[in-house]
PDB file of N, CA and C in Angstrom:
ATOM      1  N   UNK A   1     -52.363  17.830   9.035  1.00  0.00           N
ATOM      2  CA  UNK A   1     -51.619  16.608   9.313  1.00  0.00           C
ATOM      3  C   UNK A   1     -50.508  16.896  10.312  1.00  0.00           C
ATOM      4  N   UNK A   2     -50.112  15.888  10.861  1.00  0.00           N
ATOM      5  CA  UNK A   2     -49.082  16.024  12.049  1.00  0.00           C
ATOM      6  C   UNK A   2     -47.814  15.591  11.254  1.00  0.00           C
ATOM      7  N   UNK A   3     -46.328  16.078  11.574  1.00  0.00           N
ATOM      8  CA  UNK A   3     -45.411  15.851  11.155  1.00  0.00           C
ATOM      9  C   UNK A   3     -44.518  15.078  12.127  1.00  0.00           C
ATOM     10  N   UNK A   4     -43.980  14.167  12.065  1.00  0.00           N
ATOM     11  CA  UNK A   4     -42.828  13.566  13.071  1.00  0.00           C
ATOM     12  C   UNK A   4     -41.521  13.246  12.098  1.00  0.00           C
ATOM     13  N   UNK A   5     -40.648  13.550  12.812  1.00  0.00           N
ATOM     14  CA  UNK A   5     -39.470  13.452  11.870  1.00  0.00           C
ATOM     15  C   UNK A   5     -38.389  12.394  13.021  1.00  0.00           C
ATOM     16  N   UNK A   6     -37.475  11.399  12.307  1.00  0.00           N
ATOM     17  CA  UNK A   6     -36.901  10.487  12.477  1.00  0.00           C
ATOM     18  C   UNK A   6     -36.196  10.625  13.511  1.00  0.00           C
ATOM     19  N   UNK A   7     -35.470  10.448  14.730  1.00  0.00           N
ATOM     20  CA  UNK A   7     -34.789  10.998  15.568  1.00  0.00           C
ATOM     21  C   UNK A   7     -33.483  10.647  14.922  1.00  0.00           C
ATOM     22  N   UNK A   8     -32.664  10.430  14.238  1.00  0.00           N
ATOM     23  CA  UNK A   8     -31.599  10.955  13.079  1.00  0.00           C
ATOM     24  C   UNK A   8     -31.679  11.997  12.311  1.00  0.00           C
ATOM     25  N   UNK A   9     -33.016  12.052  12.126  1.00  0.00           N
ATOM     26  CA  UNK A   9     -32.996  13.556  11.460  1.00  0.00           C
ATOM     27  C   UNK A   9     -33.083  15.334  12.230  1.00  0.00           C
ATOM     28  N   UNK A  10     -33.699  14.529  13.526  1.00  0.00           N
ATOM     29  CA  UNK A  10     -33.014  15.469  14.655  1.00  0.00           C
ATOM     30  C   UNK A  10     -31.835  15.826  15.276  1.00  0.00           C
ATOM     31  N   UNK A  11     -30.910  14.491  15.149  1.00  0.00           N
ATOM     32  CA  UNK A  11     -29.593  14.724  15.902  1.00  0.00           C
ATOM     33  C   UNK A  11     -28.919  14.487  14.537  1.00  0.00           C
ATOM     34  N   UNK A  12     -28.983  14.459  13.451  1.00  0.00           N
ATOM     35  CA  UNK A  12     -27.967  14.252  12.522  1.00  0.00           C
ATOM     36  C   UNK A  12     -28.180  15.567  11.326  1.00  0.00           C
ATOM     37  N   UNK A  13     -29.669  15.215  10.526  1.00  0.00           N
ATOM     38  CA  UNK A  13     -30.048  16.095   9.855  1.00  0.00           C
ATOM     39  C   UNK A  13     -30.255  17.904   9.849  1.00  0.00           C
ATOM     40  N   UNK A  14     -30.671  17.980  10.846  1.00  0.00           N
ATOM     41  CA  UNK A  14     -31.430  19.017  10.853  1.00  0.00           C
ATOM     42  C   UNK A  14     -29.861  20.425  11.498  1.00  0.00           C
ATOM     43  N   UNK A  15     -29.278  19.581  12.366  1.00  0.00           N
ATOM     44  CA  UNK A  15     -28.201  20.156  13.176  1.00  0.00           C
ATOM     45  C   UNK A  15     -26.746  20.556  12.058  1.00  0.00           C
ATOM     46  N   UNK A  16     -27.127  19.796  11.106  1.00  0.00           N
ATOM     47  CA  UNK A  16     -25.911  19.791   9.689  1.00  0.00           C
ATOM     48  C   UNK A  16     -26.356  20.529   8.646  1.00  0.00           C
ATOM     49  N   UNK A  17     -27.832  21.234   8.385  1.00  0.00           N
ATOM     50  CA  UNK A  17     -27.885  22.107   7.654  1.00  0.00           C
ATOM     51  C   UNK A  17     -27.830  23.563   8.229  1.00  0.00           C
ATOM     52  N   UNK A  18     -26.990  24.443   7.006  1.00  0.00           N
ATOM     53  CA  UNK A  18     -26.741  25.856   7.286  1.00  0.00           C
ATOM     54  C   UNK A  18     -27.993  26.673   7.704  1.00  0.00           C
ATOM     55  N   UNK A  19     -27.999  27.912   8.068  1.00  0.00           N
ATOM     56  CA  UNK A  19     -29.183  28.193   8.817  1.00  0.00           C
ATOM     57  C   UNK A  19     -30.434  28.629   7.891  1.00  0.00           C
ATOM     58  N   UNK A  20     -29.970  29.149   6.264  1.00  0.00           N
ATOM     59  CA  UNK A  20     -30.361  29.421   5.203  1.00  0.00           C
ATOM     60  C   UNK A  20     -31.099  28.513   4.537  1.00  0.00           C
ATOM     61  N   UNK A  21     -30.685  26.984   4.658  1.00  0.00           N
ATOM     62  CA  UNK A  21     -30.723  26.296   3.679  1.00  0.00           C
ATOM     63  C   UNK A  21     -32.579  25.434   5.151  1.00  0.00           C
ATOM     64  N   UNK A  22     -32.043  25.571   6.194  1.00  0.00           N
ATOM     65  CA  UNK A  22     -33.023  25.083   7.402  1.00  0.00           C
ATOM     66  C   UNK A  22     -34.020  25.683   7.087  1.00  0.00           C
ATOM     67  N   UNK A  23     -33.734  27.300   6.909  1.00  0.00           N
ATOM     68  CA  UNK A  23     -35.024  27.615   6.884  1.00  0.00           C
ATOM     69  C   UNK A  23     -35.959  27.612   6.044  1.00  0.00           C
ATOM     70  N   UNK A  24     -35.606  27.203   4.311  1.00  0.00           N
ATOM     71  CA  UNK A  24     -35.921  27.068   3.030  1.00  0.00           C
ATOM     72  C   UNK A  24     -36.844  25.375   3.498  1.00  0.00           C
ATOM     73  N   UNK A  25     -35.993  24.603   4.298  1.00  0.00           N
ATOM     74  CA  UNK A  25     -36.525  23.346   4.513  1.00  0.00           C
ATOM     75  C   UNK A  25     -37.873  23.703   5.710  1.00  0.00           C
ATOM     76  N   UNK A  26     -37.306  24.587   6.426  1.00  0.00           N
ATOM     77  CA  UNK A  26     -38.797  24.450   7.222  1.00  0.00           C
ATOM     78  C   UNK A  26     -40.048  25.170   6.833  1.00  0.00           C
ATOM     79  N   UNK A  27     -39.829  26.290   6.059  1.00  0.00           N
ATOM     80  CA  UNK A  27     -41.065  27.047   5.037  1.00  0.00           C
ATOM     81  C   UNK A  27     -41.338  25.940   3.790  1.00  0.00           C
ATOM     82  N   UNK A  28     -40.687  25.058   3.240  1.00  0.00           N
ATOM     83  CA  UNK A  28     -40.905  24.029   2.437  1.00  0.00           C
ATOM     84  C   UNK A  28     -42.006  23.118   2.867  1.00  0.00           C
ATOM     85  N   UNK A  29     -41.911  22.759   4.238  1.00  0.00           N
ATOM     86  CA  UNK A  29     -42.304  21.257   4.813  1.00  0.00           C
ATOM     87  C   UNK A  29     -43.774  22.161   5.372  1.00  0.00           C
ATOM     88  N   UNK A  30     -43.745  23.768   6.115  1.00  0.00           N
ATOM     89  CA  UNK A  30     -45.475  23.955   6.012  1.00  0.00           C
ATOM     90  C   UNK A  30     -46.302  24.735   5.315  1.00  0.00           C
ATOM     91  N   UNK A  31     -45.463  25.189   4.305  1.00  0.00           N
ATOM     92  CA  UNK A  31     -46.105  25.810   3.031  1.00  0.00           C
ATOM     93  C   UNK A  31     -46.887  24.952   2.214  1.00  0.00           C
ATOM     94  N   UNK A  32     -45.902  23.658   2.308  1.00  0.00           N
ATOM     95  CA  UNK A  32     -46.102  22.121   0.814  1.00  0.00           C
ATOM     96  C   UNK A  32     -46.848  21.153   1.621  1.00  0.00           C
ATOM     97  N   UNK A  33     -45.822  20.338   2.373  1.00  0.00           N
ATOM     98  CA  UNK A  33     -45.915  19.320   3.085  1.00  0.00           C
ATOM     99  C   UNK A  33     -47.619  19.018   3.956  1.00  0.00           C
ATOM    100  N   UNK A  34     -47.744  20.480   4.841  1.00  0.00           N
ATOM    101  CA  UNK A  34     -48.948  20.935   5.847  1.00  0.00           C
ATOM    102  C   UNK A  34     -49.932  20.942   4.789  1.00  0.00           C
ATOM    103  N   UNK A  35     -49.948  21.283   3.702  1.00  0.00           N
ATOM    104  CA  UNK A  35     -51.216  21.736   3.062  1.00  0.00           C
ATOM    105  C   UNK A  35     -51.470  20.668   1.843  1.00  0.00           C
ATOM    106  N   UNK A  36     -50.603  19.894   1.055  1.00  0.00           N
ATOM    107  CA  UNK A  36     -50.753  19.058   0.735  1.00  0.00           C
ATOM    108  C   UNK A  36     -49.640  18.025  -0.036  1.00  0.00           C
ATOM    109  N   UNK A  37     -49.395  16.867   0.918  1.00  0.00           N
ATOM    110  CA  UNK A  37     -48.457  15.997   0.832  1.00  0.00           C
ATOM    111  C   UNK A  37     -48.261  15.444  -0.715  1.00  0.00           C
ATOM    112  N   UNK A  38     -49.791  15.346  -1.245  1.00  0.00           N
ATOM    113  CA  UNK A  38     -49.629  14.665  -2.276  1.00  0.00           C
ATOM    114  C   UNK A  38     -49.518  15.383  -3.325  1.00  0.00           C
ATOM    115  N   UNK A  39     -49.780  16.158  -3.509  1.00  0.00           N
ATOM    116  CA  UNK A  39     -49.421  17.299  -4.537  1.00  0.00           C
ATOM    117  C   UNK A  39     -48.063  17.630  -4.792  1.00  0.00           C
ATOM    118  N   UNK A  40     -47.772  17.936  -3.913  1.00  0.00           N
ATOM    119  CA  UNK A  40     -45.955  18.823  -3.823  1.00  0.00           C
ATOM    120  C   UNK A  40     -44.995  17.153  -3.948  1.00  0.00           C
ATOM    121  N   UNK A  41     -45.542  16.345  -3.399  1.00  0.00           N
ATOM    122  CA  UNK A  41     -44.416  15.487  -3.193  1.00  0.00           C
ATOM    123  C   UNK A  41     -44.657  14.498  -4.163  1.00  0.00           C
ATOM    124  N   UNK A  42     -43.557  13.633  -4.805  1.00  0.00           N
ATOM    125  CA  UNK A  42     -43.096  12.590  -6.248  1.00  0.00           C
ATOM    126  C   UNK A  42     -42.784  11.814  -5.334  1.00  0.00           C
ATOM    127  N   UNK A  43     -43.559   9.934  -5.603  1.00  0.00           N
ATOM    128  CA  UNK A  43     -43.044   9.169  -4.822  1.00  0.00           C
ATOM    129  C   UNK A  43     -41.765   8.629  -6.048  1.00  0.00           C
ATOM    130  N   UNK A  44     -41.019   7.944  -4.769  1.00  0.00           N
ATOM    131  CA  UNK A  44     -39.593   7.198  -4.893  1.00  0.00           C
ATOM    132  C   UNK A  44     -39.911   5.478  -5.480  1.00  0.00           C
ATOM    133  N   UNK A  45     -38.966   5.185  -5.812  1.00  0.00           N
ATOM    134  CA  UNK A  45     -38.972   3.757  -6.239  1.00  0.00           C
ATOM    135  C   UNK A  45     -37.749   3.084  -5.544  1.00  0.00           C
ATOM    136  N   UNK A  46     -37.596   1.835  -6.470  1.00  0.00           N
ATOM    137  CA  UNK A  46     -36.897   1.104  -5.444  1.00  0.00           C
ATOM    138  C   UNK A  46     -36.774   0.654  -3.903  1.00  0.00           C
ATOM    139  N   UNK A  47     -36.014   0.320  -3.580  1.00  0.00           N
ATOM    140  CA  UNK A  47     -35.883   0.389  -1.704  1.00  0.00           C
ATOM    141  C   UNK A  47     -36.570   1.369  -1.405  1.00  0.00           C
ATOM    142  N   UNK A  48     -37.300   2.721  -1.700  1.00  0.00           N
ATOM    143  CA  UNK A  48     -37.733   3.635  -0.805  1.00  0.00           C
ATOM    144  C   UNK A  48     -39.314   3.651  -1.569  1.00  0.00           C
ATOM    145  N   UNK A  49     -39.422   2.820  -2.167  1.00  0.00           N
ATOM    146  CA  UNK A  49     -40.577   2.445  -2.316  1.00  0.00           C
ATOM    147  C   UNK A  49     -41.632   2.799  -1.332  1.00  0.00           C
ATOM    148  N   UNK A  50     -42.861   3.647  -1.609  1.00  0.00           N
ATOM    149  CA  UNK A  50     -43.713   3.941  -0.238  1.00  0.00           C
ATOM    150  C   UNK A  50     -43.549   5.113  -0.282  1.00  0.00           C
ATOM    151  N   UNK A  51     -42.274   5.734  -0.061  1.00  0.00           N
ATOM    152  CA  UNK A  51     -42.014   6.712   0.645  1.00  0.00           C
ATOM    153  C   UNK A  51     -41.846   7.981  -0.736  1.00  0.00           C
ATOM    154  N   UNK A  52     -41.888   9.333  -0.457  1.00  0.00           N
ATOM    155  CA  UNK A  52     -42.286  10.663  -1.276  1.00  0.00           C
ATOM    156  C   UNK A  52     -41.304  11.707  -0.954  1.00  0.00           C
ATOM    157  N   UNK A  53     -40.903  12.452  -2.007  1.00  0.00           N
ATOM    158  CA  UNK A  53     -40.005  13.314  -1.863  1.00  0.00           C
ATOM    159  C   UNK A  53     -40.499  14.335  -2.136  1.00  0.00           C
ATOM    160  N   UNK A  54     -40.219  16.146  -1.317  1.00  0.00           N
ATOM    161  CA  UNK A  54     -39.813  16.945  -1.682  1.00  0.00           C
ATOM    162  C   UNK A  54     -38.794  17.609  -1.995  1.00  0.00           C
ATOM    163  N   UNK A  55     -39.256  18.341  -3.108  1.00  0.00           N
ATOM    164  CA  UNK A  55     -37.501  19.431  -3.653  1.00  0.00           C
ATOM    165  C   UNK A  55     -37.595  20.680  -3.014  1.00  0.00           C
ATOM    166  N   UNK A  56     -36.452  20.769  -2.518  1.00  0.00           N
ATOM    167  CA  UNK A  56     -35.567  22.236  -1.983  1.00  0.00           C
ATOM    168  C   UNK A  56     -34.942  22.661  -2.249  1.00  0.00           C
ATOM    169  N   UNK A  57     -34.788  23.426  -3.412  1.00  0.00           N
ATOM    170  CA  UNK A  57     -33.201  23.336  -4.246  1.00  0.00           C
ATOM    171  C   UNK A  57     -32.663  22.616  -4.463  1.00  0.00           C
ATOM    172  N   UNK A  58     -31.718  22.185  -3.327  1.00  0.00           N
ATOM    173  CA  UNK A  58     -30.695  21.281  -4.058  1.00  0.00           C
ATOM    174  C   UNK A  58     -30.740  19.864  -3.153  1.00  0.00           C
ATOM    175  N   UNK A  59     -31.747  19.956  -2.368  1.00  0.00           N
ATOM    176  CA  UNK A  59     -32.478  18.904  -1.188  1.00  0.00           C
ATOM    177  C   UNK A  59     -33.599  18.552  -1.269  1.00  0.00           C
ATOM    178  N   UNK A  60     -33.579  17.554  -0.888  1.00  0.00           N
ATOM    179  CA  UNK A  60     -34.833  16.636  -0.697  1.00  0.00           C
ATOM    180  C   UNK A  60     -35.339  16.211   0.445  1.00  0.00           C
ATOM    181  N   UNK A  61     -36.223  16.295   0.579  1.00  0.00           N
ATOM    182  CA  UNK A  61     -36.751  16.295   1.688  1.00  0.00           C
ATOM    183  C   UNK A  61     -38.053  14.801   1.616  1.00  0.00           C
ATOM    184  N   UNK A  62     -36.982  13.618   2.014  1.00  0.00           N
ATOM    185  CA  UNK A  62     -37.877  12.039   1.995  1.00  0.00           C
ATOM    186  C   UNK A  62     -38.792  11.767   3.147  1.00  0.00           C
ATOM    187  N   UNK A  63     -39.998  11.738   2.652  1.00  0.00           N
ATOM    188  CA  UNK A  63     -41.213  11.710   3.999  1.00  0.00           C
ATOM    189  C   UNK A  63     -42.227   9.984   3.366  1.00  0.00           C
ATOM    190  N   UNK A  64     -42.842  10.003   4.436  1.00  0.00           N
ATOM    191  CA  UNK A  64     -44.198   9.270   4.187  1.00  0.00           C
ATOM    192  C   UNK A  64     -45.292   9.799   4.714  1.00  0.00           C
ATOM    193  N   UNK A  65     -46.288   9.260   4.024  1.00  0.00           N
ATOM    194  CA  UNK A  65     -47.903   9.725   4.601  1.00  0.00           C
ATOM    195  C   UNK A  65     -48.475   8.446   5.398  1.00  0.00           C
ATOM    196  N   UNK A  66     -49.070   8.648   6.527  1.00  0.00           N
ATOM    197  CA  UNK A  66     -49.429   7.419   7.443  1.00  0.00           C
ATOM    198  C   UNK A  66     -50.768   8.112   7.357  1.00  0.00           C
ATOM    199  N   UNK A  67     -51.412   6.900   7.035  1.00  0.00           N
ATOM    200  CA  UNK A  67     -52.969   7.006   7.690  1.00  0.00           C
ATOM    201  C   UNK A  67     -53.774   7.760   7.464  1.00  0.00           C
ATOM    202  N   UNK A  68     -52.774   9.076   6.031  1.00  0.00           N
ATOM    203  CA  UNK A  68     -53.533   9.939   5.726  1.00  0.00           C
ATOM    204  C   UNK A  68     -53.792  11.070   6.982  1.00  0.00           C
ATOM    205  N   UNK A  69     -52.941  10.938   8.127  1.00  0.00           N
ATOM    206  CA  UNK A  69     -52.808  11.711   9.244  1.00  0.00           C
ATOM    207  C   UNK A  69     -51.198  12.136   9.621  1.00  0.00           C
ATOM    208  N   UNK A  70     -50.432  11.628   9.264  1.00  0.00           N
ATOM    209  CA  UNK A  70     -49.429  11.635   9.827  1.00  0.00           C
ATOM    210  C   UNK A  70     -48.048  11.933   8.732  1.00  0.00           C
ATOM    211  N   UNK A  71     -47.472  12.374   8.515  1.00  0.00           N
ATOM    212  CA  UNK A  71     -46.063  13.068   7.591  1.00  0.00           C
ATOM    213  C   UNK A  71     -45.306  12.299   8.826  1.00  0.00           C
ATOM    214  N   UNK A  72     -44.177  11.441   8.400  1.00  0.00           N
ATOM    215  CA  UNK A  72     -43.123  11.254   8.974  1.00  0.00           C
ATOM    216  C   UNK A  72     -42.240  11.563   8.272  1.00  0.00           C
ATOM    217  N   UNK A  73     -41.370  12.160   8.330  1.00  0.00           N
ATOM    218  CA  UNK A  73     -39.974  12.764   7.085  1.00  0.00           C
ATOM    219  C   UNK A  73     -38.672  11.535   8.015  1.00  0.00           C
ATOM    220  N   UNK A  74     -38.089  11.349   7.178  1.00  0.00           N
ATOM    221  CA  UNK A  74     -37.115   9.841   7.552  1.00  0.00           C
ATOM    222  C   UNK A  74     -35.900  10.550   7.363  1.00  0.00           C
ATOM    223  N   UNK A  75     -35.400  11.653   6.157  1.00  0.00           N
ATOM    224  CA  UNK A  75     -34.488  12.449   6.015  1.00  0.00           C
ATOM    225  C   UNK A  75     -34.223  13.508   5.248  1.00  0.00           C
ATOM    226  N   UNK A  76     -33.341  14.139   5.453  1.00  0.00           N
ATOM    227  CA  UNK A  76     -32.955  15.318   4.426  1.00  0.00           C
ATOM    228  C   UNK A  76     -31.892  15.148   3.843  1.00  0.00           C
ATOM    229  N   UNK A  77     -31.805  15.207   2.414  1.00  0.00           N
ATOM    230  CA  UNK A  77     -30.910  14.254   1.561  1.00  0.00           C
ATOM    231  C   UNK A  77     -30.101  15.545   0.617  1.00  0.00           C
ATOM    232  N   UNK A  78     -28.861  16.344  -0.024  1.00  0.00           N
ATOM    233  CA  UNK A  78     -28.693  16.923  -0.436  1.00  0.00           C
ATOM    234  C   UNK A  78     -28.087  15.724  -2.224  1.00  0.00           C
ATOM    235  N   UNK A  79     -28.530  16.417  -3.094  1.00  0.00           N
ATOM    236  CA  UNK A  79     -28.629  15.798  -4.240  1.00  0.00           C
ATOM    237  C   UNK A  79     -26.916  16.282  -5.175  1.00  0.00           C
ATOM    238  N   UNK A  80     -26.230  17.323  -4.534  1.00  0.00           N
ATOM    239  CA  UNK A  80     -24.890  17.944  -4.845  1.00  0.00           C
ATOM    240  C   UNK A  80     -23.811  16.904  -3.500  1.00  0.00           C
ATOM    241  N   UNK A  81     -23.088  16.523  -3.750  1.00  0.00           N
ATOM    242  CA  UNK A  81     -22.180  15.763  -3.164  1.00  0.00           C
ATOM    243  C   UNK A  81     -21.601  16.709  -2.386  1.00  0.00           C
ATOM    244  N   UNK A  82     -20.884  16.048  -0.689  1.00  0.00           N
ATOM    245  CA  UNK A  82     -20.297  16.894  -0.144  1.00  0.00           C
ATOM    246  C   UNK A  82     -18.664  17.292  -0.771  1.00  0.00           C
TER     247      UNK A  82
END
């Protein structure tokens, strides 16, 4: 599957996590994500209805599946308050 990620999560997300915690998220997203979306990932309710989360420790990592081709990740969410 192809991954596209939000262009907020390029200029906001990705640039705001430590380099430790990036790289836990990017071995996360093609270890899990690449090999199988639906397995690794718990969908959401409410407003994010649709959309599926992975856990990263202490992050989440909110995606959708398109078309059964396509992972779009919308954001990276830390679940510990700043």
């Amino acid at each position: 599957m192809n991954i596209k990620y939000h262009p907020k999560v390029k200029s906001e997300d990705i640039p705001g996590l430590s380099s430790n915690i990036a790289v836990r998220i990017e071995n996360a997203i093609i270890n899990h994500l690449m090999v199988n979306p639906i397995k690794y990932g718990f969908y959401l309710r409410g407003t994010l209805n649709g959309y599926r989360k992975l856990r990263v420790g202490d992050w989440r990592v909110i995606y959708r599946i398109v078309d059964n081709k396509e992972i779009r990740i919308i954001a990276f969410s830390s679940v510990i308050p700043a």
